[in-house]
N, C-alpha and C. Protein backbone atom coordinates (compact mmCIF):
# COMPACT_ATOMS: atom_id res chain seq x y z
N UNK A 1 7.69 -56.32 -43.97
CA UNK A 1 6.98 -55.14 -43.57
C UNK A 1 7.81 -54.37 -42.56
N UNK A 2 7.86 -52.88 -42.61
CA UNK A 2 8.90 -52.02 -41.77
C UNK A 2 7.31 -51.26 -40.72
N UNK A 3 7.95 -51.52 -39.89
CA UNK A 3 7.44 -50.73 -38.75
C UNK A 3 7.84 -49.49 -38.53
N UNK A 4 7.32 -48.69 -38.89
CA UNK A 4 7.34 -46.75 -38.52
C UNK A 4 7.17 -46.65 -37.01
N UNK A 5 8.08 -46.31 -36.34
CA UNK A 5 8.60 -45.70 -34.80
C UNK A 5 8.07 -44.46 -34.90
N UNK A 6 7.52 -43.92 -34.01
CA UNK A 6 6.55 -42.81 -33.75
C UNK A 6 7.65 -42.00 -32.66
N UNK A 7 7.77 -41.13 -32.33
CA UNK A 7 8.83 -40.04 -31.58
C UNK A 7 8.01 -38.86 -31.35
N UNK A 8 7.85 -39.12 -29.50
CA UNK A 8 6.92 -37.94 -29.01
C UNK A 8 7.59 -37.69 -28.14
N UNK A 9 6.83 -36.14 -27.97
CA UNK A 9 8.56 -35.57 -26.84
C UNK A 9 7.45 -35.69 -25.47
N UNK A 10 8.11 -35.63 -24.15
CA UNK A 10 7.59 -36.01 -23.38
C UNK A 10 5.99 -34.98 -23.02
N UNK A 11 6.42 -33.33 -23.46
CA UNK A 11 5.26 -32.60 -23.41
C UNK A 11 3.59 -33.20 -24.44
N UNK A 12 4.21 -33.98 -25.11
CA UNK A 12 2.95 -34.97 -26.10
C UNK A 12 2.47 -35.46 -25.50
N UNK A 13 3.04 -36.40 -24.57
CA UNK A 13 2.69 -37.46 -23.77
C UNK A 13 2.01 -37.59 -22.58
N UNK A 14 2.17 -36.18 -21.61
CA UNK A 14 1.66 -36.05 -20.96
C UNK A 14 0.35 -34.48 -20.74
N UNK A 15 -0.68 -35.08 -20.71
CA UNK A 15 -2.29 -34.04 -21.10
C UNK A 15 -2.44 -33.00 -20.10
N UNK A 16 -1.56 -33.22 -19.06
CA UNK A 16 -1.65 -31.90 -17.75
C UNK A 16 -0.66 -31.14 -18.27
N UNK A 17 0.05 -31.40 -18.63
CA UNK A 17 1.53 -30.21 -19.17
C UNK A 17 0.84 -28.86 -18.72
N UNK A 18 0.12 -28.67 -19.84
CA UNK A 18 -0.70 -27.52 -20.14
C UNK A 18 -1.38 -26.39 -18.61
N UNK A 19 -1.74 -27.82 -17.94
CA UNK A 19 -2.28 -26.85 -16.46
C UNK A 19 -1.26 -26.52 -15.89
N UNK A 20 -0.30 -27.13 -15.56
CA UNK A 20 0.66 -26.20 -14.34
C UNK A 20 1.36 -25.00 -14.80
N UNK A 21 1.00 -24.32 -15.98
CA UNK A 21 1.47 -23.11 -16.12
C UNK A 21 0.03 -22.27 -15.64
N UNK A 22 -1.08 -23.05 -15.42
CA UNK A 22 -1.83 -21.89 -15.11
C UNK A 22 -2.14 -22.13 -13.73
N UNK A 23 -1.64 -22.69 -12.86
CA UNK A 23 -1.41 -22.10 -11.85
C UNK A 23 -0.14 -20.87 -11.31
N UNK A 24 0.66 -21.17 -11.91
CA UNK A 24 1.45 -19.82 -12.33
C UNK A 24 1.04 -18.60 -12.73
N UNK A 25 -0.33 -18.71 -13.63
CA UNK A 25 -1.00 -17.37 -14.05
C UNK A 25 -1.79 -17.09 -12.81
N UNK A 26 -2.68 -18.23 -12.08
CA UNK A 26 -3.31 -17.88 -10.88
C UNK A 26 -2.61 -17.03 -9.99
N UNK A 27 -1.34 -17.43 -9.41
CA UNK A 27 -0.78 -16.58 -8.50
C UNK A 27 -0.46 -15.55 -8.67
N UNK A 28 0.02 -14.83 -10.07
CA UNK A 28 0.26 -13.47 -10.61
C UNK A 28 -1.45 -12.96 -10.39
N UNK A 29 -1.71 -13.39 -10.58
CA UNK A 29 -3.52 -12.53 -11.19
C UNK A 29 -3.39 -12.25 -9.54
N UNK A 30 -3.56 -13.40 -8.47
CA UNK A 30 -4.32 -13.03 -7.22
C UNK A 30 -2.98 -11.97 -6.36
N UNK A 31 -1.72 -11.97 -6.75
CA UNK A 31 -0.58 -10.98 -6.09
C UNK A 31 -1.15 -9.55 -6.70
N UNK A 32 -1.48 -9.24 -8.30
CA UNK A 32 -1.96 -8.43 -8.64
C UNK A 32 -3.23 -7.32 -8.50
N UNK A 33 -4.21 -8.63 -7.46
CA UNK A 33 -5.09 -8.27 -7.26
C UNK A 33 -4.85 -7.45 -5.44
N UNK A 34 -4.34 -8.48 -4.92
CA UNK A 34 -4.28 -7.74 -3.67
C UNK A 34 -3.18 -6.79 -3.49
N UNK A 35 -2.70 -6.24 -4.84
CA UNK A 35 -1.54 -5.14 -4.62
C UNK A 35 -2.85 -3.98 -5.01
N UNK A 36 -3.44 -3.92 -5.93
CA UNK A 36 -4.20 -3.32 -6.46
C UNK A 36 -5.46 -3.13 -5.14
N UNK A 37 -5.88 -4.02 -4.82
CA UNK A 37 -7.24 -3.56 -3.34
C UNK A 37 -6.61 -2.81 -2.55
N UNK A 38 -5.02 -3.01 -1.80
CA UNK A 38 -4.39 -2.15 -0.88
C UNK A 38 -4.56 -0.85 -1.43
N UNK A 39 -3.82 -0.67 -2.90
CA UNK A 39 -3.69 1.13 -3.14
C UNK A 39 -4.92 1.21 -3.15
N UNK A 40 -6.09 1.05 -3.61
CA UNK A 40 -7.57 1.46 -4.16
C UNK A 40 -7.89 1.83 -2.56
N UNK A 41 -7.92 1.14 -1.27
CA UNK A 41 -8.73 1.15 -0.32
C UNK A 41 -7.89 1.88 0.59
N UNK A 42 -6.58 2.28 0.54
CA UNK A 42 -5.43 2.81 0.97
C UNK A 42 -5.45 2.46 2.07
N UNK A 43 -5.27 0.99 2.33
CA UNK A 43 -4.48 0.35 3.38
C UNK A 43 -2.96 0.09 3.95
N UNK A 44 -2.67 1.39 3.07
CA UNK A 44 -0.94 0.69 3.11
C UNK A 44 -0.05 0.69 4.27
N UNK A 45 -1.04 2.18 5.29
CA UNK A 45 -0.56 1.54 6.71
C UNK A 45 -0.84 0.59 7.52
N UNK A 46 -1.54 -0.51 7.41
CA UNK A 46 -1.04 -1.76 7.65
C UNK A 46 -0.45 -2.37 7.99
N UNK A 47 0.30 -2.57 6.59
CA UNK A 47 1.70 -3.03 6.69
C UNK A 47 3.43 -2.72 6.98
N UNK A 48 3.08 -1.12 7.82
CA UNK A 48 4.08 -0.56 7.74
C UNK A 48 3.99 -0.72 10.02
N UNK A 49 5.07 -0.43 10.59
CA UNK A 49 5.11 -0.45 11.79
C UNK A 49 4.67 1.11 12.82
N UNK A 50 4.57 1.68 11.41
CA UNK A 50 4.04 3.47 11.90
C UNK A 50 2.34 3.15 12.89
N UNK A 51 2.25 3.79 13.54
CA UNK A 51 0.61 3.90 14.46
C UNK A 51 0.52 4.87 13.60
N UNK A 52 -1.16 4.46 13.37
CA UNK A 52 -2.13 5.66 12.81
C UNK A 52 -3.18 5.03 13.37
N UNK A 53 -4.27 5.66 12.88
CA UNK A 53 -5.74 6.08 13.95
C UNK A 53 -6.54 6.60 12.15
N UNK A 54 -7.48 5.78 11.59
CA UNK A 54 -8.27 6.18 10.50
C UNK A 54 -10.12 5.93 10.74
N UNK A 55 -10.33 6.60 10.71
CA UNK A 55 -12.16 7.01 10.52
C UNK A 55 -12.55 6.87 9.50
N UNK A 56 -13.28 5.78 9.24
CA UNK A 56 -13.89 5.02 8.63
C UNK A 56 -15.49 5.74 8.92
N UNK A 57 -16.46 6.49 7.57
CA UNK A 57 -17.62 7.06 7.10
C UNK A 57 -17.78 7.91 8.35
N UNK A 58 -16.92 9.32 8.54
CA UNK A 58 -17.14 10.08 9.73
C UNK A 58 -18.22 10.87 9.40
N UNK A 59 -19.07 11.27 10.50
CA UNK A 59 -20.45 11.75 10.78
C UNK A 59 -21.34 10.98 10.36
N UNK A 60 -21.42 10.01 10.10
CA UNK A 60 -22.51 8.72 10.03
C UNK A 60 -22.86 7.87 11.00
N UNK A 61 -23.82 7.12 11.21
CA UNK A 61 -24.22 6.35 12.19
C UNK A 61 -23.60 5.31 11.95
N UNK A 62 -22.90 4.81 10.95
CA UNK A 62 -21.84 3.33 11.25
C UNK A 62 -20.58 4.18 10.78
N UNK A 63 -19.92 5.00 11.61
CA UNK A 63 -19.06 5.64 11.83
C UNK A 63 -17.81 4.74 12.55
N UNK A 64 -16.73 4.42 12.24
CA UNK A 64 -15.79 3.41 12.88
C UNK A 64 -14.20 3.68 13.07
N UNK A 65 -13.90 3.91 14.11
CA UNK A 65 -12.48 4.05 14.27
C UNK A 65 -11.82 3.18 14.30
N UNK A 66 -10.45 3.33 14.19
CA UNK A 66 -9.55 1.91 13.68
C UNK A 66 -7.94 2.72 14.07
N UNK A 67 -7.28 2.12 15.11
CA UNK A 67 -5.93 2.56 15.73
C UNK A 67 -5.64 1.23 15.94
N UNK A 68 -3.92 1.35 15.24
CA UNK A 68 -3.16 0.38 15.42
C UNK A 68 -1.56 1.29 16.04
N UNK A 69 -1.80 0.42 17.26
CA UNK A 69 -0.62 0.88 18.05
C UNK A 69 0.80 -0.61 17.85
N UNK A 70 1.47 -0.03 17.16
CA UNK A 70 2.37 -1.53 17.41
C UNK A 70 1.87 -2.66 16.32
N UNK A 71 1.89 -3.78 16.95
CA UNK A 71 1.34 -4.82 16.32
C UNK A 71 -0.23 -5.01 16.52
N UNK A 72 -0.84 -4.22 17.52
CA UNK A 72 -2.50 -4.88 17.54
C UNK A 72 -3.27 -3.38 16.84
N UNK A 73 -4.49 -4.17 16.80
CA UNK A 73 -5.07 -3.28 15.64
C UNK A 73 -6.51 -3.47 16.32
N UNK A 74 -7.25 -2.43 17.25
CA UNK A 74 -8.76 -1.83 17.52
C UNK A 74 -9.41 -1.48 16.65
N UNK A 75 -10.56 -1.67 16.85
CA UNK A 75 -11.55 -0.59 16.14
C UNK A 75 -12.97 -0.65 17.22
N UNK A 76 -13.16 1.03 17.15
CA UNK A 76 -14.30 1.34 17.85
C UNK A 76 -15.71 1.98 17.16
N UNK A 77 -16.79 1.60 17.84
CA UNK A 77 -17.77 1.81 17.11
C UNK A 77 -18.25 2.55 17.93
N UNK A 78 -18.70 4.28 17.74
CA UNK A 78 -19.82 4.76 18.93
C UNK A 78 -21.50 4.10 19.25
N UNK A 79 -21.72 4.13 20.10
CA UNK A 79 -22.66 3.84 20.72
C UNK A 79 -23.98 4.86 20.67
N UNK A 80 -25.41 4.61 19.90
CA UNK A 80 -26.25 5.67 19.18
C UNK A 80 -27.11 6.14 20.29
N UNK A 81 -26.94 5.78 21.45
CA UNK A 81 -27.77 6.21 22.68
C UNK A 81 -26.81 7.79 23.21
N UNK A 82 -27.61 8.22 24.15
CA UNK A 82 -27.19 9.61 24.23
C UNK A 82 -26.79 9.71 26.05
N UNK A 83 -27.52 8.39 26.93
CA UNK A 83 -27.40 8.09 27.97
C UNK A 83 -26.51 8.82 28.12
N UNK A 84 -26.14 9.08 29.69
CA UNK A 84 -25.45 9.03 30.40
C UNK A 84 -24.40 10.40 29.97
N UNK A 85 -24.89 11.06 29.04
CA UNK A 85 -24.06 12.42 28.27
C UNK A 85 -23.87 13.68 29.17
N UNK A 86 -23.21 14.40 29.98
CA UNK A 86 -23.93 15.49 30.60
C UNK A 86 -22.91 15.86 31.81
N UNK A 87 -22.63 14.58 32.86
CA UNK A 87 -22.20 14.79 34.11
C UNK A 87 -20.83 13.76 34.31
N UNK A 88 -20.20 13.17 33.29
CA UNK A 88 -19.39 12.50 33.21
C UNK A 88 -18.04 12.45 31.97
N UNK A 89 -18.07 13.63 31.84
CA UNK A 89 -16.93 14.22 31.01
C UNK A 89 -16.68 15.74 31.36
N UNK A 90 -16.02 16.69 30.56
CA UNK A 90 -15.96 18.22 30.93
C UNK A 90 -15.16 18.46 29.46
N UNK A 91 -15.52 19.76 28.64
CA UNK A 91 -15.62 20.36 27.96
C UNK A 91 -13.80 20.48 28.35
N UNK A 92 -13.32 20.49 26.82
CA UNK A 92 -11.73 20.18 26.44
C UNK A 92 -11.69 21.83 25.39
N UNK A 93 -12.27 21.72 24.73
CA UNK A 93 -11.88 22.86 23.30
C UNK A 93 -13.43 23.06 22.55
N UNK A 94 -12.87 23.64 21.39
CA UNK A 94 -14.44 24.02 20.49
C UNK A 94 -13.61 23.60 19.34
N UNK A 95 -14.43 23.23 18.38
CA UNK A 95 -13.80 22.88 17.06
C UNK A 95 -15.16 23.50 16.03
N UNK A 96 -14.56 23.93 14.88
CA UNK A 96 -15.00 25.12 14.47
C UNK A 96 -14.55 24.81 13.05
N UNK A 97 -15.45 24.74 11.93
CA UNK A 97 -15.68 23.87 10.24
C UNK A 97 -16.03 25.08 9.57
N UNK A 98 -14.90 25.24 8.71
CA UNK A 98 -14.22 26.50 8.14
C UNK A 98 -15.36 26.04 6.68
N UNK A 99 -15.32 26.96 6.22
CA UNK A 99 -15.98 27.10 4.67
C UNK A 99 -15.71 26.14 3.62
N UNK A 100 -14.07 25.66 3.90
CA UNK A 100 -13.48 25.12 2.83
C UNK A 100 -13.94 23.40 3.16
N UNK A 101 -14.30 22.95 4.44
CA UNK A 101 -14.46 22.04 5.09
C UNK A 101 -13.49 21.58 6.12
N UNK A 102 -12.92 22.40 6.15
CA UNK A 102 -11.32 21.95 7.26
C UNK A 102 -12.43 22.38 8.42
N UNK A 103 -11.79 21.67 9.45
CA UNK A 103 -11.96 21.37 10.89
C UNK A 103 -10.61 21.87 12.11
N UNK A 104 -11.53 22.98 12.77
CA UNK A 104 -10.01 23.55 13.61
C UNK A 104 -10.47 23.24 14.91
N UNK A 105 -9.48 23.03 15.84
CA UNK A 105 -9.94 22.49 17.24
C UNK A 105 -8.75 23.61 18.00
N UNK A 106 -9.87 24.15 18.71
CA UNK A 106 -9.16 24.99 19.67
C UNK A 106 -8.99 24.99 21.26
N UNK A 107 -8.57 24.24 22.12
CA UNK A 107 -8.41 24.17 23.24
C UNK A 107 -8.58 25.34 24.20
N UNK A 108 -9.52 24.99 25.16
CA UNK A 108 -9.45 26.23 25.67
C UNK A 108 -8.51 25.92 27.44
């Protein structure tokens, strides 16, 4: 009686083969995804070393500023009370909302 030798290549042999290419697909999908949230939400100054200053839902009551000077990054929230308004600042300019919606600030 002859014995038939069986010849499997090592990808036969072993039943995970198959997964570690999809962790390879995982990391493309999730690089893809957070390239894609940056442009959509236009965060891209961020990651750049430029200061900017962005307003987040202006003229709303959760109205939020956000300045990054350098490496640290604020954000301020106004405060919906009216306290204390009146005798503790002084009038800078007038700003003045043109037809088109532009906003002009004029110093006086």
């Amino acid at each position: 009686m002859s014995r038939k030798r069986l010849i499997f290549d090592d990808e036969e042999l072993d039943p995970m083969s198959g997964v570690s290419n999809l962790f390879d697909v995982a990391m493309v999908f999730v690089v893809a995804l957070m390239v894609a949230l940056i442009l959509r939400f236009n965060i891209r100054e961020m990651f750049f070393e430029q200061d900017f200053t962005m307003i987040k839902n202006p003229g709303q009551n959760n109205m939020e500023i956000i300045v990054k000077k350098g490496e640290k990054i604020e954000s301020y929230k106004p405060s919906n009370t009216n306290e204390g308004v009146g005798n503790k600042g002084k009038r800078v300019g007038v700003a003045y909302q043109l037809e088109s919606g532009d906003i002009i600030y004029v110093p006086e």
